[in-house]
PDB file of N, CA and C in Angstrom:
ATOM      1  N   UNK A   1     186.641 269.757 -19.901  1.00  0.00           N
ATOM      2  CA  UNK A   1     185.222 269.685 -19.640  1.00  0.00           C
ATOM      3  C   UNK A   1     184.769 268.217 -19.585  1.00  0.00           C
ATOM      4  N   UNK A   2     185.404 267.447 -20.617  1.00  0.00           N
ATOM      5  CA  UNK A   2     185.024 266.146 -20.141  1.00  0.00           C
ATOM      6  C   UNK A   2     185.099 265.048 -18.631  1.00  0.00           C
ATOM      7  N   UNK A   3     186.382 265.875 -18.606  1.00  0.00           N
ATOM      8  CA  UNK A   3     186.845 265.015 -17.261  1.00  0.00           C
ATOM      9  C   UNK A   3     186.140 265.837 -16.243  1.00  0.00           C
ATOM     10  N   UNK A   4     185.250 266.693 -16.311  1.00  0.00           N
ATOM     11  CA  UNK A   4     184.228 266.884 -15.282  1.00  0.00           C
ATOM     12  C   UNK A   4     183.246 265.960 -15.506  1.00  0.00           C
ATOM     13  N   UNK A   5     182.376 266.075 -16.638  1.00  0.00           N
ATOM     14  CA  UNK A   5     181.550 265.364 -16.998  1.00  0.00           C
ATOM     15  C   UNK A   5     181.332 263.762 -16.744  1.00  0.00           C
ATOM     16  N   UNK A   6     183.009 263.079 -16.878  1.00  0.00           N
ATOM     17  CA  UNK A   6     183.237 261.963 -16.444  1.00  0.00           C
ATOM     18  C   UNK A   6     183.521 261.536 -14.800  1.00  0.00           C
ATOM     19  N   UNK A   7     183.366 262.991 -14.077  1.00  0.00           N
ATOM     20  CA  UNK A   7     183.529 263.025 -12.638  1.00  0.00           C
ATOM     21  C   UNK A   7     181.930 262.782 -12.104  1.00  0.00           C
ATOM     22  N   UNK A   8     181.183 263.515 -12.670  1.00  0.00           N
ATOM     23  CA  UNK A   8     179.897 263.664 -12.380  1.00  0.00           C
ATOM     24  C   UNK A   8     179.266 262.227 -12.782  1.00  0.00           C
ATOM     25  N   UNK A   9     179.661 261.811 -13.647  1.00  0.00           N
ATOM     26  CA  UNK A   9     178.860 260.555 -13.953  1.00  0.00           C
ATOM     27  C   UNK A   9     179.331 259.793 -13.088  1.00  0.00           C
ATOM     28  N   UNK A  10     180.465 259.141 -12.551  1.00  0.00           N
ATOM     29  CA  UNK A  10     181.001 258.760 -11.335  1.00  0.00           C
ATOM     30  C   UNK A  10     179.967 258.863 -10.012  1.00  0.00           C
ATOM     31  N   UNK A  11     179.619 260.541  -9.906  1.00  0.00           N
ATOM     32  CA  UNK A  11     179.018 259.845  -8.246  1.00  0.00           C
ATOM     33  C   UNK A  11     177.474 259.802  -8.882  1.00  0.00           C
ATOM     34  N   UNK A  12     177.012 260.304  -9.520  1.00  0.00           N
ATOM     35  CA  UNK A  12     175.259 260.331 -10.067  1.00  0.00           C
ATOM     36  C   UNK A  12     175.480 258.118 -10.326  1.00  0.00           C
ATOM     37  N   UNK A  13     176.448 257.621 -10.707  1.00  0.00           N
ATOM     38  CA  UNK A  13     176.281 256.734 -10.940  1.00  0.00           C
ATOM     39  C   UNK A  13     176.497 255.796  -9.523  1.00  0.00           C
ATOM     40  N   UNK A  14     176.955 256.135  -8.937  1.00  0.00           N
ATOM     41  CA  UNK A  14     177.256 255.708  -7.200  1.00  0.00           C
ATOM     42  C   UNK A  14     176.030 255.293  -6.718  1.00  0.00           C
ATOM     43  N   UNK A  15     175.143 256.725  -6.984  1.00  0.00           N
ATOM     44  CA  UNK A  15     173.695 256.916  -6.482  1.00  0.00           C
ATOM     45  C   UNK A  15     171.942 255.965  -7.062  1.00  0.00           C
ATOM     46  N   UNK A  16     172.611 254.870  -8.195  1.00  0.00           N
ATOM     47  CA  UNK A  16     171.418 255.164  -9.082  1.00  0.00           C
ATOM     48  C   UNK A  16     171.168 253.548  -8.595  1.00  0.00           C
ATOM     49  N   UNK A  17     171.681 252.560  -7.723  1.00  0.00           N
ATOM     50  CA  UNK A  17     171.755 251.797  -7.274  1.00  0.00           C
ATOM     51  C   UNK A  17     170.645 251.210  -5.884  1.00  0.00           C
ATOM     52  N   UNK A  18     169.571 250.552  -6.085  1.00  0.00           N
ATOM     53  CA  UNK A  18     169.144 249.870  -4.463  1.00  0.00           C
ATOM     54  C   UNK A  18     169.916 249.632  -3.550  1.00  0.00           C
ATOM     55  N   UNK A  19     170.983 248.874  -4.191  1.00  0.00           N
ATOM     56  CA  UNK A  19     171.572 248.324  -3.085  1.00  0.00           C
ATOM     57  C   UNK A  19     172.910 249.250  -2.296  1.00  0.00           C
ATOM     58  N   UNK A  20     173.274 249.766  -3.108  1.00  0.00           N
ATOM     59  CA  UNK A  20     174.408 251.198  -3.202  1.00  0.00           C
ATOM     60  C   UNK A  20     173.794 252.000  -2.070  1.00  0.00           C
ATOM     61  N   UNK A  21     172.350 252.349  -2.480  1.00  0.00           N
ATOM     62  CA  UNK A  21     171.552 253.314  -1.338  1.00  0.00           C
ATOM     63  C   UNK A  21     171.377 252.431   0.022  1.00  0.00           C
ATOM     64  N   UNK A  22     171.040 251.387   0.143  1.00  0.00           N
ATOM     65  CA  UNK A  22     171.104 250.661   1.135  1.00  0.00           C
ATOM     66  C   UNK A  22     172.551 250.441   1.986  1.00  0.00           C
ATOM     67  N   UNK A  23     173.472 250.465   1.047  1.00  0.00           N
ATOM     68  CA  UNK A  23     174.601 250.651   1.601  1.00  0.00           C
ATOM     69  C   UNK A  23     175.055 252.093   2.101  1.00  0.00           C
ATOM     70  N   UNK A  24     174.553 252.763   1.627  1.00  0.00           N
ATOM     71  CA  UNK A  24     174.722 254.503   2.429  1.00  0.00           C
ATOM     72  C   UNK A  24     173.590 254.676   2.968  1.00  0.00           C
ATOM     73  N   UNK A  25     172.827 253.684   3.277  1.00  0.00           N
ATOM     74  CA  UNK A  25     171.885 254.316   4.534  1.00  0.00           C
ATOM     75  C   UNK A  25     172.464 253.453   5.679  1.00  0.00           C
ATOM     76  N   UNK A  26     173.234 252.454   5.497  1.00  0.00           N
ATOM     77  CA  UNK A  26     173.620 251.326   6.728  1.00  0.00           C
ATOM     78  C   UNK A  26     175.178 252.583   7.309  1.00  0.00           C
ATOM     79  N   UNK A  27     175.889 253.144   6.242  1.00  0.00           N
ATOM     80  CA  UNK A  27     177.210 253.940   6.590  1.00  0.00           C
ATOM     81  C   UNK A  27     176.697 255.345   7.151  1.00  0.00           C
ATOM     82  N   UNK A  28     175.350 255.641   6.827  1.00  0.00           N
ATOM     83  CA  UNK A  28     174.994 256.908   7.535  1.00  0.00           C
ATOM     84  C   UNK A  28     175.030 257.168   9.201  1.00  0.00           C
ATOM     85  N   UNK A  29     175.038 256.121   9.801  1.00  0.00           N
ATOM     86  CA  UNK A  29     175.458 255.681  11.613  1.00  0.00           C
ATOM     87  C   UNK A  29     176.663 255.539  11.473  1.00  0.00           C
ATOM     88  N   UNK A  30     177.334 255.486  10.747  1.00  0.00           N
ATOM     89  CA  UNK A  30     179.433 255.634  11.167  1.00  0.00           C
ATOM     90  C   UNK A  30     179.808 254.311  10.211  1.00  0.00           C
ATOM     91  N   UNK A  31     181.061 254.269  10.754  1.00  0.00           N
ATOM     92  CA  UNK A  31     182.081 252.813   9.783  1.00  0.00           C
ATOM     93  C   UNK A  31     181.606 251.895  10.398  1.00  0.00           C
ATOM     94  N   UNK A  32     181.204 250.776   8.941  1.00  0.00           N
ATOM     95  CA  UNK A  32     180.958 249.288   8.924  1.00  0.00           C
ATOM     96  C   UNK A  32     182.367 248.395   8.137  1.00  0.00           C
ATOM     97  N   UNK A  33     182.430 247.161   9.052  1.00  0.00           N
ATOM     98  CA  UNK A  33     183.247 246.315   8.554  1.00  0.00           C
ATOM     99  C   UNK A  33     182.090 245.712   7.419  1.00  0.00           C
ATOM    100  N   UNK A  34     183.032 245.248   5.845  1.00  0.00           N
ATOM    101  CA  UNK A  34     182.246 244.875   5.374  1.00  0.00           C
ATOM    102  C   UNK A  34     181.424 243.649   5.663  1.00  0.00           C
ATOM    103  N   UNK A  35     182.155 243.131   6.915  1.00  0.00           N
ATOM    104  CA  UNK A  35     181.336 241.658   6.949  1.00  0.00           C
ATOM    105  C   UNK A  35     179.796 241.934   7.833  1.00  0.00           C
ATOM    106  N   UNK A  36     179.824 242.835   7.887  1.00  0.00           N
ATOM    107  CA  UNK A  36     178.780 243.632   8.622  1.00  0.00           C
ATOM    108  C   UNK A  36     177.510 243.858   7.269  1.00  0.00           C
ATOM    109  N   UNK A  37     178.173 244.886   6.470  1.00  0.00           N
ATOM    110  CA  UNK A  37     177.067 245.065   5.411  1.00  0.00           C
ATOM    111  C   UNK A  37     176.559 243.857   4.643  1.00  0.00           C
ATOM    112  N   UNK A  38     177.702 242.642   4.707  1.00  0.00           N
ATOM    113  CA  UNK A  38     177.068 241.592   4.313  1.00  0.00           C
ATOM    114  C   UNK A  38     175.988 241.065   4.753  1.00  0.00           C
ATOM    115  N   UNK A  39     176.551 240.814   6.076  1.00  0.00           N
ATOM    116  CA  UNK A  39     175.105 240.381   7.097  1.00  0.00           C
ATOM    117  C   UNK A  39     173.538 240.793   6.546  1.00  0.00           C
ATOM    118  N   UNK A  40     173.802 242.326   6.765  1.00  0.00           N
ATOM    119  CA  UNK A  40     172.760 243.039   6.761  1.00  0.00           C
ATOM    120  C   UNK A  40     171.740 243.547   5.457  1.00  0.00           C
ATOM    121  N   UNK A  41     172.598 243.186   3.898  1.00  0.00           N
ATOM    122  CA  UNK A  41     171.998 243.465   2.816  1.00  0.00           C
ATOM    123  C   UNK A  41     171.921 241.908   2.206  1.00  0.00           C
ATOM    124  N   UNK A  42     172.455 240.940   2.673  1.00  0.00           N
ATOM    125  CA  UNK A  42     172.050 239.515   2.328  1.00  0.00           C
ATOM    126  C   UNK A  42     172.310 239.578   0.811  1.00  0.00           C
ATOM    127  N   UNK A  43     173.676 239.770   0.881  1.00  0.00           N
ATOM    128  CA  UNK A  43     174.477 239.847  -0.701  1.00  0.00           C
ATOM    129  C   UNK A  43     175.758 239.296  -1.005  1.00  0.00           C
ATOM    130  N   UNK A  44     176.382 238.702  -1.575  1.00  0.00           N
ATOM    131  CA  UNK A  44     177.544 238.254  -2.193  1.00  0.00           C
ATOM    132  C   UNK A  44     178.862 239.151  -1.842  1.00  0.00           C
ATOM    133  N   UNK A  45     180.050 238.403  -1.474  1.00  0.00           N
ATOM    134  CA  UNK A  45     180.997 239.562  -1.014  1.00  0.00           C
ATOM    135  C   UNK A  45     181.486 239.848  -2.704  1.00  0.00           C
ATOM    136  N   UNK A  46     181.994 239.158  -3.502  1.00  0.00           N
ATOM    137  CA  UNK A  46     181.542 239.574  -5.122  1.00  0.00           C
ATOM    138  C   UNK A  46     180.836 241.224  -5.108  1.00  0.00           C
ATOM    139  N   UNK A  47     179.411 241.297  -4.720  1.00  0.00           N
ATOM    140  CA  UNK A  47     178.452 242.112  -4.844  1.00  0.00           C
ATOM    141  C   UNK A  47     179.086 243.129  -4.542  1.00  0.00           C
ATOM    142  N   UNK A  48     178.819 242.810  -2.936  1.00  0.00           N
ATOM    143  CA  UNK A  48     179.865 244.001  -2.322  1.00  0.00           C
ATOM    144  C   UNK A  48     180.775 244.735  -2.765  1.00  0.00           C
ATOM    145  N   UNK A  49     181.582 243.978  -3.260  1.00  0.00           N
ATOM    146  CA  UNK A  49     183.083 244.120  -3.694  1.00  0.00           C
ATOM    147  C   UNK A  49     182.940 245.177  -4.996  1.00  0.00           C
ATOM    148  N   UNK A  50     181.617 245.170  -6.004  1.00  0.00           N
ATOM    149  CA  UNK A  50     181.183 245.828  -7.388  1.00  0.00           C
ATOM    150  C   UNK A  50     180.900 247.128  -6.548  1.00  0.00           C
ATOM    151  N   UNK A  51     179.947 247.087  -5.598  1.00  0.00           N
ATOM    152  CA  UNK A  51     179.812 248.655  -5.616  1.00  0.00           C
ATOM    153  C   UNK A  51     180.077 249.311  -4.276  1.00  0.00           C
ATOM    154  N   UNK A  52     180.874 248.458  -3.849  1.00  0.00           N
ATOM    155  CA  UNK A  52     181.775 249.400  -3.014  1.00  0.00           C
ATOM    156  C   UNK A  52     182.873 249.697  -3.834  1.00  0.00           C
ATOM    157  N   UNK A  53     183.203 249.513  -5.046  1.00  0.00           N
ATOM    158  CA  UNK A  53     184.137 249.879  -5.618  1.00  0.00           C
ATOM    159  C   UNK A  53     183.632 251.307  -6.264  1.00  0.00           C
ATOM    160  N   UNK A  54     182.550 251.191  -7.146  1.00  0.00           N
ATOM    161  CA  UNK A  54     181.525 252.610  -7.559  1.00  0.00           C
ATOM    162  C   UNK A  54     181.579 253.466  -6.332  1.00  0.00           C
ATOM    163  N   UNK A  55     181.363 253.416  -5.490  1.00  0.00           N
ATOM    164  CA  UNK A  55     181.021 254.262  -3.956  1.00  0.00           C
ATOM    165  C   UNK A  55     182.469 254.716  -3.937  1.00  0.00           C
ATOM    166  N   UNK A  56     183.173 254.223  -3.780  1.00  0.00           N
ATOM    167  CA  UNK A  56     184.757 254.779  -3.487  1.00  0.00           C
ATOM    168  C   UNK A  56     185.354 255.335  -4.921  1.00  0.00           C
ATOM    169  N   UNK A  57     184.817 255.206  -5.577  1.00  0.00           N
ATOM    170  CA  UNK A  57     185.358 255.834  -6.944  1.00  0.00           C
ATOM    171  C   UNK A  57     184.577 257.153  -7.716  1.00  0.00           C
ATOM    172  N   UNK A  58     183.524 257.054  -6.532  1.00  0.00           N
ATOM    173  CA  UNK A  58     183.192 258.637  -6.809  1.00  0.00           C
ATOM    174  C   UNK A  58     183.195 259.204  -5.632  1.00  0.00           C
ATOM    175  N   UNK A  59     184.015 258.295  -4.663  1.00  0.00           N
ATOM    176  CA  UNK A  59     184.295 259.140  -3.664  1.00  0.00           C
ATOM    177  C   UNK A  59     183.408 259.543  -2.460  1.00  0.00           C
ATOM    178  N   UNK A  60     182.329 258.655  -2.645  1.00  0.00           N
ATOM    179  CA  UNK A  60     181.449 258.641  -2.060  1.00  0.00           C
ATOM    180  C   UNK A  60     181.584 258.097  -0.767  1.00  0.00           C
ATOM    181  N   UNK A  61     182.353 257.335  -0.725  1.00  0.00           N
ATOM    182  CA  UNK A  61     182.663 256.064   0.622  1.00  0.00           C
ATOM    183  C   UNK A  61     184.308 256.018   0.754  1.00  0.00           C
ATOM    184  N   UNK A  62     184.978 256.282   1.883  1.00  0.00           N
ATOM    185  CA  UNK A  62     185.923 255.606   1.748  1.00  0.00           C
ATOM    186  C   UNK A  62     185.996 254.239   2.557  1.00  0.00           C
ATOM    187  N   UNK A  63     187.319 253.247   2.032  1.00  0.00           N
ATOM    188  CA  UNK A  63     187.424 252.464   2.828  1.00  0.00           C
ATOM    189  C   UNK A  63     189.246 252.429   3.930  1.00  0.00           C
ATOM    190  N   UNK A  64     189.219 251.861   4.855  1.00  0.00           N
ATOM    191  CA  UNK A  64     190.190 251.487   5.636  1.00  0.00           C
ATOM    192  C   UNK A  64     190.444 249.786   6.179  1.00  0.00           C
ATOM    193  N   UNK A  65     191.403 249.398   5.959  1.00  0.00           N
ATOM    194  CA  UNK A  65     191.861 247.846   5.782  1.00  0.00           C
ATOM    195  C   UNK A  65     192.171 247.563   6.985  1.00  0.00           C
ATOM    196  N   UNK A  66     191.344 246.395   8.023  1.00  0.00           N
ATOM    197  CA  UNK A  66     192.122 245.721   9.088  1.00  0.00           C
ATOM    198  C   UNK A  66     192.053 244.757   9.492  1.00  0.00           C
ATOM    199  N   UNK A  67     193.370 244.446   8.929  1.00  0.00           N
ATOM    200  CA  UNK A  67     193.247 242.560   8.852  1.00  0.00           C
ATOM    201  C   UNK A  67     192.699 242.539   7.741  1.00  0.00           C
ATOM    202  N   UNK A  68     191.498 241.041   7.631  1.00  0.00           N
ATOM    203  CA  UNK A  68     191.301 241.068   6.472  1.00  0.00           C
ATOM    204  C   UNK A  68     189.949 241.386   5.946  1.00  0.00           C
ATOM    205  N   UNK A  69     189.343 242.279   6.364  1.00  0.00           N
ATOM    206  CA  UNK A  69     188.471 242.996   6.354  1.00  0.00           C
ATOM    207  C   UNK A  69     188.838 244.912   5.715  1.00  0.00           C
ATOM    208  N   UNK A  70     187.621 245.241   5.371  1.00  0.00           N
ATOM    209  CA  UNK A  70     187.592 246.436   4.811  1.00  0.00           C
ATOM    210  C   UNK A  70     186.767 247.032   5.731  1.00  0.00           C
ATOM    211  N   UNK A  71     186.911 248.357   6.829  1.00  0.00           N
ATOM    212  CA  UNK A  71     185.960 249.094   7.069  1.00  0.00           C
ATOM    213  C   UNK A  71     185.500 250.328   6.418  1.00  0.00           C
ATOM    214  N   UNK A  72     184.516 250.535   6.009  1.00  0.00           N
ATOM    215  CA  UNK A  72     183.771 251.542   5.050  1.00  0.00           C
ATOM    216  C   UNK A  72     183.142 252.490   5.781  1.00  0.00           C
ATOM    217  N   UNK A  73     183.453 253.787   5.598  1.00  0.00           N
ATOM    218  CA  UNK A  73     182.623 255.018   6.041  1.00  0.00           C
ATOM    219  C   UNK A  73     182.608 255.788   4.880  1.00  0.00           C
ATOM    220  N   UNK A  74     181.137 257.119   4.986  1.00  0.00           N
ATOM    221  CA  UNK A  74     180.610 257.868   4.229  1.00  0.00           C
ATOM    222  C   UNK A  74     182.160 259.629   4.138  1.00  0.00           C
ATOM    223  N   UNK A  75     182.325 259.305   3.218  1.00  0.00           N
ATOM    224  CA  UNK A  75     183.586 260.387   2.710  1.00  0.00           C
ATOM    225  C   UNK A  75     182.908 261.525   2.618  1.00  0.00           C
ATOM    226  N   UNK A  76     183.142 262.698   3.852  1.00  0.00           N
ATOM    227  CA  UNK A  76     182.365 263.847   4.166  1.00  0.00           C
ATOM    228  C   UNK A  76     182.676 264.781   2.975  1.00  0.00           C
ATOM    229  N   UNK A  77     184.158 264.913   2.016  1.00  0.00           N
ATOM    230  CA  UNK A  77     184.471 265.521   1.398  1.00  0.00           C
ATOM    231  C   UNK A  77     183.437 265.199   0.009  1.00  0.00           C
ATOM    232  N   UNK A  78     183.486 264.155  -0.318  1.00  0.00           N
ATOM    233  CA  UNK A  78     182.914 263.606  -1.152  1.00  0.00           C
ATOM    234  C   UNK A  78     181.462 263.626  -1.067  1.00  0.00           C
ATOM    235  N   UNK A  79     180.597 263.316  -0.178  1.00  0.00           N
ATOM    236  CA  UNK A  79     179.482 263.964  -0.382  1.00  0.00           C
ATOM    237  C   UNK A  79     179.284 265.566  -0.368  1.00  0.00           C
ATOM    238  N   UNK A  80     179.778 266.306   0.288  1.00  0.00           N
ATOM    239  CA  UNK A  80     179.904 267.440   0.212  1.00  0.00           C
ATOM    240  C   UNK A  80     179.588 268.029  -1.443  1.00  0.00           C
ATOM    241  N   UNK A  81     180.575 267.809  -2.015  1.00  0.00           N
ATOM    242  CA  UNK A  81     181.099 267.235  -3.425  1.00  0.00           C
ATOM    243  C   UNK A  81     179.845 267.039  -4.409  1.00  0.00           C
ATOM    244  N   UNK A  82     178.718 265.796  -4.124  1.00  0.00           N
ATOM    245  CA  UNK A  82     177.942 265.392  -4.577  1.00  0.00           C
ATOM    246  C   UNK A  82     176.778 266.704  -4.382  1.00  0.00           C
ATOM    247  N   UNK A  83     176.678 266.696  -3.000  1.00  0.00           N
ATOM    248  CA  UNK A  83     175.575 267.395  -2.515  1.00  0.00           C
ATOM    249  C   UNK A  83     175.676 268.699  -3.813  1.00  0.00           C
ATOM    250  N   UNK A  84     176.896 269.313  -3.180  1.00  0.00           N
ATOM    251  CA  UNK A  84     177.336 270.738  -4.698  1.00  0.00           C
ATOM    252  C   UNK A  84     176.567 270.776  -5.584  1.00  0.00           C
ATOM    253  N   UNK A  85     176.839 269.135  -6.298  1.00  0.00           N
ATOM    254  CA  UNK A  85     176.936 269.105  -7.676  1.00  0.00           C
ATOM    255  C   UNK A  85     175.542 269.308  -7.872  1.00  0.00           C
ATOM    256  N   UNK A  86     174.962 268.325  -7.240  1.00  0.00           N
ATOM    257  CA  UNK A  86     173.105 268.475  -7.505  1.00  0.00           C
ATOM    258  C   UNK A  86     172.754 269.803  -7.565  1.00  0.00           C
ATOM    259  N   UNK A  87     172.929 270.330  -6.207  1.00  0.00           N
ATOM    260  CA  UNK A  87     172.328 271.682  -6.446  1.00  0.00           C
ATOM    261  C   UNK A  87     172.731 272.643  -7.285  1.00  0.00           C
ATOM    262  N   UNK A  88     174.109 272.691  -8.007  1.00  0.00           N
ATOM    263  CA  UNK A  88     174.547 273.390  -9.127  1.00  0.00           C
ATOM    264  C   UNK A  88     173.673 273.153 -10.381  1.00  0.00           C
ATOM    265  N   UNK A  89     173.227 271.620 -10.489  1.00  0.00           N
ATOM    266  CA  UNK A  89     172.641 271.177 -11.556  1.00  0.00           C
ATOM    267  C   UNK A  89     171.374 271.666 -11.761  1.00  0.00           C
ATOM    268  N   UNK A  90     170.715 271.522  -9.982  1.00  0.00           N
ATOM    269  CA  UNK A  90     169.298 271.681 -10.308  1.00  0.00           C
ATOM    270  C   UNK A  90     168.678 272.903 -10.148  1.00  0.00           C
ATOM    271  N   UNK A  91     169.751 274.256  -9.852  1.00  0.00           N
ATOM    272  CA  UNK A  91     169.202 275.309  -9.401  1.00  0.00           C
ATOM    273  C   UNK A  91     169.454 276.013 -11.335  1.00  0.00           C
ATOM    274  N   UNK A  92     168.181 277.233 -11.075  1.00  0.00           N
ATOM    275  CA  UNK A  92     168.338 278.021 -12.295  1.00  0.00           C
ATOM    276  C   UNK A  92     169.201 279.128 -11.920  1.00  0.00           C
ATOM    277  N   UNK A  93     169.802 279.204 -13.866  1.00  0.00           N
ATOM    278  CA  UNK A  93     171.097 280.222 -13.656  1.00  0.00           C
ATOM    279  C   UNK A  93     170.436 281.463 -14.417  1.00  0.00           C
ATOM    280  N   UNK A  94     170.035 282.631 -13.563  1.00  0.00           N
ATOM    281  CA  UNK A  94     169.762 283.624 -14.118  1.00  0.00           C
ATOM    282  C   UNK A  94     170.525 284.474 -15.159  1.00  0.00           C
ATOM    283  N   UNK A  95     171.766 284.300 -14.630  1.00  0.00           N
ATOM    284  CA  UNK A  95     173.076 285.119 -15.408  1.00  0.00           C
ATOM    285  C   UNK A  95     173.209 284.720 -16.826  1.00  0.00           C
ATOM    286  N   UNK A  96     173.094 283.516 -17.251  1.00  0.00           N
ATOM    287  CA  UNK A  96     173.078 283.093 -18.577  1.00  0.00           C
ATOM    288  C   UNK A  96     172.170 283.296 -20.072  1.00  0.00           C
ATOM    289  N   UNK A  97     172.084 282.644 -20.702  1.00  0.00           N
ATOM    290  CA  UNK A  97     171.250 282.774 -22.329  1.00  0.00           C
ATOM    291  C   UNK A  97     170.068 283.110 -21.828  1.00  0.00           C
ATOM    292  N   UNK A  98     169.126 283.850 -21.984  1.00  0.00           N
ATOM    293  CA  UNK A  98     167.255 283.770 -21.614  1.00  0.00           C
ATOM    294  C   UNK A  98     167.137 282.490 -22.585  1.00  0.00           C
ATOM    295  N   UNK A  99     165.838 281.918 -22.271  1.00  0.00           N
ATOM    296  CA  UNK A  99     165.269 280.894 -22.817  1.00  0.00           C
ATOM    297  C   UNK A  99     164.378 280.982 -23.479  1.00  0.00           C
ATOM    298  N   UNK A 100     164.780 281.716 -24.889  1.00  0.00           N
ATOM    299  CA  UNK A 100     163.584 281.911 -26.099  1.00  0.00           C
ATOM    300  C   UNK A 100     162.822 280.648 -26.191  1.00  0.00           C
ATOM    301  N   UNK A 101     161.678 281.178 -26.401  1.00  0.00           N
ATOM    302  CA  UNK A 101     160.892 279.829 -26.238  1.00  0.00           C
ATOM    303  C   UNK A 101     160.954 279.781 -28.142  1.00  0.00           C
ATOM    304  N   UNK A 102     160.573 278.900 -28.706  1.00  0.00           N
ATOM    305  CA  UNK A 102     160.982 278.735 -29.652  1.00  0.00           C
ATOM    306  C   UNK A 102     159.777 278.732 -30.912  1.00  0.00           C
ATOM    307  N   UNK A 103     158.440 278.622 -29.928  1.00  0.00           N
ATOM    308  CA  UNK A 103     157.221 278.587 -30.658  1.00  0.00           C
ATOM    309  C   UNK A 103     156.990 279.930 -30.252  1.00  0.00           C
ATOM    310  N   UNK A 104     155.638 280.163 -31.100  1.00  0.00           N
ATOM    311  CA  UNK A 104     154.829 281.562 -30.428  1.00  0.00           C
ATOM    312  C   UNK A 104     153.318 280.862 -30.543  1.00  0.00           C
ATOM    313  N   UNK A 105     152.849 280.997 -29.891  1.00  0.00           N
ATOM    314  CA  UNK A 105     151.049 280.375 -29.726  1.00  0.00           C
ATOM    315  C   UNK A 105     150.111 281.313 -30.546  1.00  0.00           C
TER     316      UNK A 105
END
């Protein structure tokens, strides 16, 4: 159970980022070389380098190497994945405990 728990914190933590989101709204039009997202988010390849590492480690992004560049696209499996998870999280589960309320008015 943990190593779900530690999966989930992975991409919720992918997500909780400005610049992370800026970077999956620039990969939402197809694969960017990173010297591209540099350009375009006016950030440190350092920077880059931090959360494109988060993004690919929850699987969120993959990358592909050419030359000496990294091209980055949005990992369909992996959001898929994410998308799940939210809605598992945020939908109510009828099947389970009722929710005694705990006061009475």
């Amino acid at each position: 159970m943990t190593t779900e728990y530690n999966d989930t914190v992975k991409i919720f933590k992918a997500f909780c980022d400005e610049n992370r989101l800026k970077i999956l709204e620039q990969l939402r039009t197809g694969e960017k070389c990173a010297c591209k997202l540099l350009d375009e988010l006016q950030i440190t390849q350092p920077t880059l380098s931090h959360h494109m590492k988060l993004l690919c480690d929850a699987d969120i992004v993959q990358g592909r190497k050419e030359g000496k560049w990294v091209h980055y696209s949005i990992n369909p499996e992996g959001a898929k994945r994410a998308e799940e998870l939210l809605a598992c999280l945020v939908t109510l589960d009828s099947s389970g405990e009722k929710n005694d309320h705990c006061c009475s008015e």
